[in-house]
Every structure is written in structure tokens, then in C-alpha cells.
C-alpha atoms as a PDB file:
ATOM      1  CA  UNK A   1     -96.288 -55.050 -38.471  1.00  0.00           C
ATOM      2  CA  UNK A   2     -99.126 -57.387 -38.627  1.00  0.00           C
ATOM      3  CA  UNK A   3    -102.497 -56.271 -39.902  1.00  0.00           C
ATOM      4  CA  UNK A   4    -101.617 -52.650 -41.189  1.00  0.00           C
ATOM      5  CA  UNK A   5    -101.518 -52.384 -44.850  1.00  0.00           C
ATOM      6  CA  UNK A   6     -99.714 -49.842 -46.677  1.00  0.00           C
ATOM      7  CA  UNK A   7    -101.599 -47.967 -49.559  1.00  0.00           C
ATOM      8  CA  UNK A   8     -99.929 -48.146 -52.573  1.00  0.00           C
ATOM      9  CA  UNK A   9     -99.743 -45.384 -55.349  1.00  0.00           C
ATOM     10  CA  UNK A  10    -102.825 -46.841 -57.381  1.00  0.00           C
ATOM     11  CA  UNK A  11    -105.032 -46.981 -54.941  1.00  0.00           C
ATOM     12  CA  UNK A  12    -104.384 -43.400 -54.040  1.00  0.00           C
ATOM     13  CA  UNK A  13    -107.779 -41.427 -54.008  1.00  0.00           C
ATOM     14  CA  UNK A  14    -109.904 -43.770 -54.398  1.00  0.00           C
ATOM     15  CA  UNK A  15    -112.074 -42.098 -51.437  1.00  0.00           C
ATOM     16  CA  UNK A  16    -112.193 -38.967 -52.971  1.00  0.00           C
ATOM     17  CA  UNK A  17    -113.325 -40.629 -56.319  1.00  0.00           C
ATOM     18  CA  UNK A  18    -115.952 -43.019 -54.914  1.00  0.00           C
ATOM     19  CA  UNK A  19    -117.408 -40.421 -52.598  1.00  0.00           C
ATOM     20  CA  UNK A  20    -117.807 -38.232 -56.510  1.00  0.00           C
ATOM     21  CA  UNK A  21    -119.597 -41.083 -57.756  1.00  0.00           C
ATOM     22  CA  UNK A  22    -121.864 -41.141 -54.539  1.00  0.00           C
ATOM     23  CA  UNK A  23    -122.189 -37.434 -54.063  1.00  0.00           C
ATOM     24  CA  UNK A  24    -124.963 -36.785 -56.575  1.00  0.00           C
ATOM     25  CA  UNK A  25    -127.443 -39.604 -55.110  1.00  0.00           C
ATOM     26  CA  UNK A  26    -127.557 -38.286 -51.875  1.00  0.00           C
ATOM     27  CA  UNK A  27    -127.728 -34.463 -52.885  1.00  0.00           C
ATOM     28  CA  UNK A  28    -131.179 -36.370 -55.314  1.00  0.00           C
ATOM     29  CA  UNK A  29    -132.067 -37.861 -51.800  1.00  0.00           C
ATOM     30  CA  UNK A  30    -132.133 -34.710 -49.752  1.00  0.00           C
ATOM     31  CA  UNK A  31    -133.883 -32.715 -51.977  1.00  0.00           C
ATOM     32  CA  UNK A  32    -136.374 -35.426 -52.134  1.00  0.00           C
ATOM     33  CA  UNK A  33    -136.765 -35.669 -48.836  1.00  0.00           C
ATOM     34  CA  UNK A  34    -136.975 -32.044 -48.214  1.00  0.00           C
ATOM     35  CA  UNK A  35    -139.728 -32.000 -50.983  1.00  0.00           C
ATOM     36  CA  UNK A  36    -141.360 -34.216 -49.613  1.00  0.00           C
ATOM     37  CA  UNK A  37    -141.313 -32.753 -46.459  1.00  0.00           C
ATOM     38  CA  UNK A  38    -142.614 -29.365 -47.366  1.00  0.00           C
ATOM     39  CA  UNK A  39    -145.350 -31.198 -50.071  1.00  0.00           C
ATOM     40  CA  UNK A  40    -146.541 -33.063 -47.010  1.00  0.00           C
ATOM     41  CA  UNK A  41    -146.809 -29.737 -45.361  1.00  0.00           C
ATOM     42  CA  UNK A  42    -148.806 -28.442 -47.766  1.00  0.00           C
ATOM     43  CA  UNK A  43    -151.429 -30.663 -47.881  1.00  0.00           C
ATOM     44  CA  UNK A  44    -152.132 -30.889 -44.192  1.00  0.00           C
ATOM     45  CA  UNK A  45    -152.414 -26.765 -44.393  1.00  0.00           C
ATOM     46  CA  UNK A  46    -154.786 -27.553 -47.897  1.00  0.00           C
ATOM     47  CA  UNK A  47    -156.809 -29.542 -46.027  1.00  0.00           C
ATOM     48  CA  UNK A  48    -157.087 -27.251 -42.744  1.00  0.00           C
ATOM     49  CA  UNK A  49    -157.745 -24.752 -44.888  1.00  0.00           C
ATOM     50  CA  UNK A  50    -160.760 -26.774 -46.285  1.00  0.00           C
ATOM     51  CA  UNK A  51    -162.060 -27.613 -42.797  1.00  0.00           C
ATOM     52  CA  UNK A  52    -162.072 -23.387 -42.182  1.00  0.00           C
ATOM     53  CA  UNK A  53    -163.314 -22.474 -45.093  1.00  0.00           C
ATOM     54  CA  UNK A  54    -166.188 -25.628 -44.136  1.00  0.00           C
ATOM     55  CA  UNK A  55    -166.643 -24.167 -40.435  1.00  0.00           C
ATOM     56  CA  UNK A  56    -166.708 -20.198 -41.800  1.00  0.00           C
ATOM     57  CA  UNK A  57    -169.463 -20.768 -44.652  1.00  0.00           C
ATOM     58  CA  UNK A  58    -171.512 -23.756 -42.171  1.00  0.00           C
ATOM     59  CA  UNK A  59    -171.639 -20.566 -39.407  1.00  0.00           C
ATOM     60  CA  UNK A  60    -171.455 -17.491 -41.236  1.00  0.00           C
ATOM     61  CA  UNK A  61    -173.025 -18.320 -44.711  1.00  0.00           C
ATOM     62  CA  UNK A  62    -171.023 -15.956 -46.930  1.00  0.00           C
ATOM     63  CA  UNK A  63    -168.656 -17.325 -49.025  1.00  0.00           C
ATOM     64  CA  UNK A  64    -166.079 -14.375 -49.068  1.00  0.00           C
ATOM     65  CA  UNK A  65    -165.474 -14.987 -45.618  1.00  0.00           C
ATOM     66  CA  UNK A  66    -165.540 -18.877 -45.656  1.00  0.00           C
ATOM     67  CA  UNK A  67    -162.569 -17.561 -48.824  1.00  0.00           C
ATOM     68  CA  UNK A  68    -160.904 -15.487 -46.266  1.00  0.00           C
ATOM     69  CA  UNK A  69    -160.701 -18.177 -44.022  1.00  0.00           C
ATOM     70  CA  UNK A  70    -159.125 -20.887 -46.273  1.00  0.00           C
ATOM     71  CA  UNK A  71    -156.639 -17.836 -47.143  1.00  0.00           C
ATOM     72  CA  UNK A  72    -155.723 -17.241 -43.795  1.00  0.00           C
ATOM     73  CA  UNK A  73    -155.369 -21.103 -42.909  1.00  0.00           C
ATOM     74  CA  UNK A  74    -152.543 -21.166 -45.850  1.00  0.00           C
ATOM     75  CA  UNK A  75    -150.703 -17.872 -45.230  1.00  0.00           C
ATOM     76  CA  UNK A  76    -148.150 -19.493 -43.636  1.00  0.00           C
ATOM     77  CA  UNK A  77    -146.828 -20.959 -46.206  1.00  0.00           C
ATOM     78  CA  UNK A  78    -147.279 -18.504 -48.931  1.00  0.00           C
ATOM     79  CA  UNK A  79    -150.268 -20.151 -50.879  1.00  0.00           C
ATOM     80  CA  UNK A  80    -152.499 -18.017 -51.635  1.00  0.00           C
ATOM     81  CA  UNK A  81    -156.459 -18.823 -52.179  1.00  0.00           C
ATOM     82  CA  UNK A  82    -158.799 -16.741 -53.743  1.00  0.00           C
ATOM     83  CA  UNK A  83    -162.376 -17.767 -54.587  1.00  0.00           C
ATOM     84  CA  UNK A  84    -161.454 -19.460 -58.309  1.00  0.00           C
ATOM     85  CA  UNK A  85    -160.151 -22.173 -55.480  1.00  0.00           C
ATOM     86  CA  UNK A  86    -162.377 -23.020 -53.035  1.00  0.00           C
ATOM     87  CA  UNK A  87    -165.551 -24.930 -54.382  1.00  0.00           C
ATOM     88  CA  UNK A  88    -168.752 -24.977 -52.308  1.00  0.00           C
ATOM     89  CA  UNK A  89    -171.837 -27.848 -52.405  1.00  0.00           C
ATOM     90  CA  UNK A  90    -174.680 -28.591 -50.651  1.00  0.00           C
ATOM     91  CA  UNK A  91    -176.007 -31.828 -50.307  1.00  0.00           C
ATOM     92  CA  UNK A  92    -179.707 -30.234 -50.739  1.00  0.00           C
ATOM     93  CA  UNK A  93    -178.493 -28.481 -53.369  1.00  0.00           C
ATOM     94  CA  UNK A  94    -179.877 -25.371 -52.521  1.00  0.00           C
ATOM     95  CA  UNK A  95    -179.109 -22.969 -49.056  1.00  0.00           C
ATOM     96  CA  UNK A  96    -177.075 -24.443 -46.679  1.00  0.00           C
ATOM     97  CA  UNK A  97    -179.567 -25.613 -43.752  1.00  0.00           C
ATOM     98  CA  UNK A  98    -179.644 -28.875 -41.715  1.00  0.00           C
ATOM     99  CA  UNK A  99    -179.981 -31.319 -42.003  1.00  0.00           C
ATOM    100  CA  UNK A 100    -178.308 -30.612 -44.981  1.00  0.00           C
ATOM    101  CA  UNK A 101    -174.483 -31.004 -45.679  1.00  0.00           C
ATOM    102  CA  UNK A 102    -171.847 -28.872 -46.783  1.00  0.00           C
ATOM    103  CA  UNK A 103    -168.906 -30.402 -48.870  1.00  0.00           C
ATOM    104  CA  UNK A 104    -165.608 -27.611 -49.381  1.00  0.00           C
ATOM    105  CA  UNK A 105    -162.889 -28.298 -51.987  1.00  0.00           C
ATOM    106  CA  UNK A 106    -159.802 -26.467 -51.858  1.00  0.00           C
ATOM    107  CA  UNK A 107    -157.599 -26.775 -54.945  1.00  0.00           C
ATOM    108  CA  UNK A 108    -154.329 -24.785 -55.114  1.00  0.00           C
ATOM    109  CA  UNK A 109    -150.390 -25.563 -57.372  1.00  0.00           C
ATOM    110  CA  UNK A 110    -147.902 -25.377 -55.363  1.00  0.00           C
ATOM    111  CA  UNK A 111    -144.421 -24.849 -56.764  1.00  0.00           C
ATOM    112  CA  UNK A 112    -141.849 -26.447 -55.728  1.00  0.00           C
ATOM    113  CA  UNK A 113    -138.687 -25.176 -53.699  1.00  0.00           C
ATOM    114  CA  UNK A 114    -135.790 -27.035 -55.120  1.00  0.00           C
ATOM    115  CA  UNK A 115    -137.397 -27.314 -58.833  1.00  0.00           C
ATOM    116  CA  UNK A 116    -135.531 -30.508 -59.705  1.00  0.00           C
ATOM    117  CA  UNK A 117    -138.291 -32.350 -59.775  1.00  0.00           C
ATOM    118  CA  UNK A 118    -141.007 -30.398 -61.980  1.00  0.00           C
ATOM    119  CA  UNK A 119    -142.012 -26.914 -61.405  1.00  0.00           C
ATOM    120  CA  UNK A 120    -145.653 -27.150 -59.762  1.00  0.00           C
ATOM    121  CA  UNK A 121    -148.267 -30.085 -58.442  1.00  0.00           C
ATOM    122  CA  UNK A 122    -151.841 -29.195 -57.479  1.00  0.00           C
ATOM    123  CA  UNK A 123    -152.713 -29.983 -53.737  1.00  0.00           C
ATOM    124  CA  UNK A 124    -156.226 -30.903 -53.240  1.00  0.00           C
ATOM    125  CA  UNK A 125    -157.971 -30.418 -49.360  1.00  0.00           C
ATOM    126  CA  UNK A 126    -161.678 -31.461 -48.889  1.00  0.00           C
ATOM    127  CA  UNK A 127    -164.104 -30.711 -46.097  1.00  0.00           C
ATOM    128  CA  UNK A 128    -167.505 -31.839 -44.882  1.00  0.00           C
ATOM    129  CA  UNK A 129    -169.603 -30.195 -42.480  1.00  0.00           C
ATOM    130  CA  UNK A 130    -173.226 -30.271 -41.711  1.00  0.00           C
ATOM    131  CA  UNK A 131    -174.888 -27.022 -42.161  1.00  0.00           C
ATOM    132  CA  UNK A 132    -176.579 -25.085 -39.591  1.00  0.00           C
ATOM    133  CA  UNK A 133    -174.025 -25.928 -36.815  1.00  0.00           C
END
């Protein structure tokens, strides 16, 4: 019987006890990663939702509905925007007309899913659009 090895009594669950001892890292690692994940998410939706909001208030000119649109841009995710959020300035500093340009800053917190890693962090989206088209 050459090259099997038979397991003695000490060494009996040793599997079970380093798998214990490695158990908790990758539970911390897949939460991470799922954070991450749905952070990342987040932020390309923040920033959409800047670019809509840019596009609604560059065409439109009324800043409920350039609100509405940044809402709408994040509903699917379940952030919600109101106006306190969405910050509007023109390079003129006065109407939005071209050759002006318009600059859109979306802040929002978004909590987190798991919560093992803090219980909010503030996503930031910014837009720029020239007015009038």
C-alpha cells in the first residue's frame, strides 16, 4: 500500500476546523463584493440621472421636470431625488441660453444592503450640457 496514508485520530477534523477559521473571510469577501457591486450600480444610475436631469432643464427649462427626470432615472433602484438634490448652474450665471453652459449635480446617500460596512455613503453624479440644445 504505497502512497495512501492513513489518518490518524489527531488529525481528525482538521477540515472542518480550518474551513471555520476560513469561513468568515470569504462571507467579509462576498459581501464586499456584492457591495461593491450594487455601489458601482449606483453611481452609474447617479450619474445618468445627472445627464437627464442636464438634457430635461437644457430643453425644457423648468427645473421640476429636469427633478422628475433625475427621479425617474434612479427609480430603479429605489433612490429617491427630490429637488434638495439636484443642483443647477449656469455658466452665464443667469438663464440658461447658448452659448451658455449648464452644469447638474446630483447628490443622494445611499444605504447600504448588507450594513457591515457602515450604514450610508453619499453618491455624487455630475452633468454638463450646453444650453439651448
Amino acid at each position: 500500500m504505497k502512497g495512501y496514508r492513513v489518518k490518524s485520530d489527531s488529525e481528525r477534523g482538521a477540515a472542518a476546523v480550518e474551513f471555520a477559521l476560513i469561513l468568515p473571510v470569504f462571507i467579509i469577501l462576498l459581501f464586499g463584493i456584492i457591495e461593491f457591486g450594487a455601489a458601482y450600480n449606483a453611481q452609474i444610475l447617479v450619474t445618468n440621472a445627472a445627464r437627464e436631469a442636464a438634457r430635461s432643464m437644457t430643453l425644457t427649462g423648468v427645473e421640476a421636470d429636469a427633478v422628475a427626470a433625475a427621479a425617474a432615472a434612479t427609480a430603479p433602484i429605489g433612490l429617491a431625488i427630490d429637488a434638495d438634490d439636484v443642483e443647477f448652474t449656469v455658466s452665464s450665471g443667469g438663464v440658461c441660453t447658448s452659448p451658455a453652459r449648464l452644469n447638474v449635480v446630483v447628490t443622494v446617500d445611499k444605504p447600504l444592503l448588507t450594513g457591515l460596512f457602515g450604514a450610508t455613503f453619499t453618491l455624487t453624479g455630475q452633468a454638463m450640457r450646453q444650453c439651448g440644445g
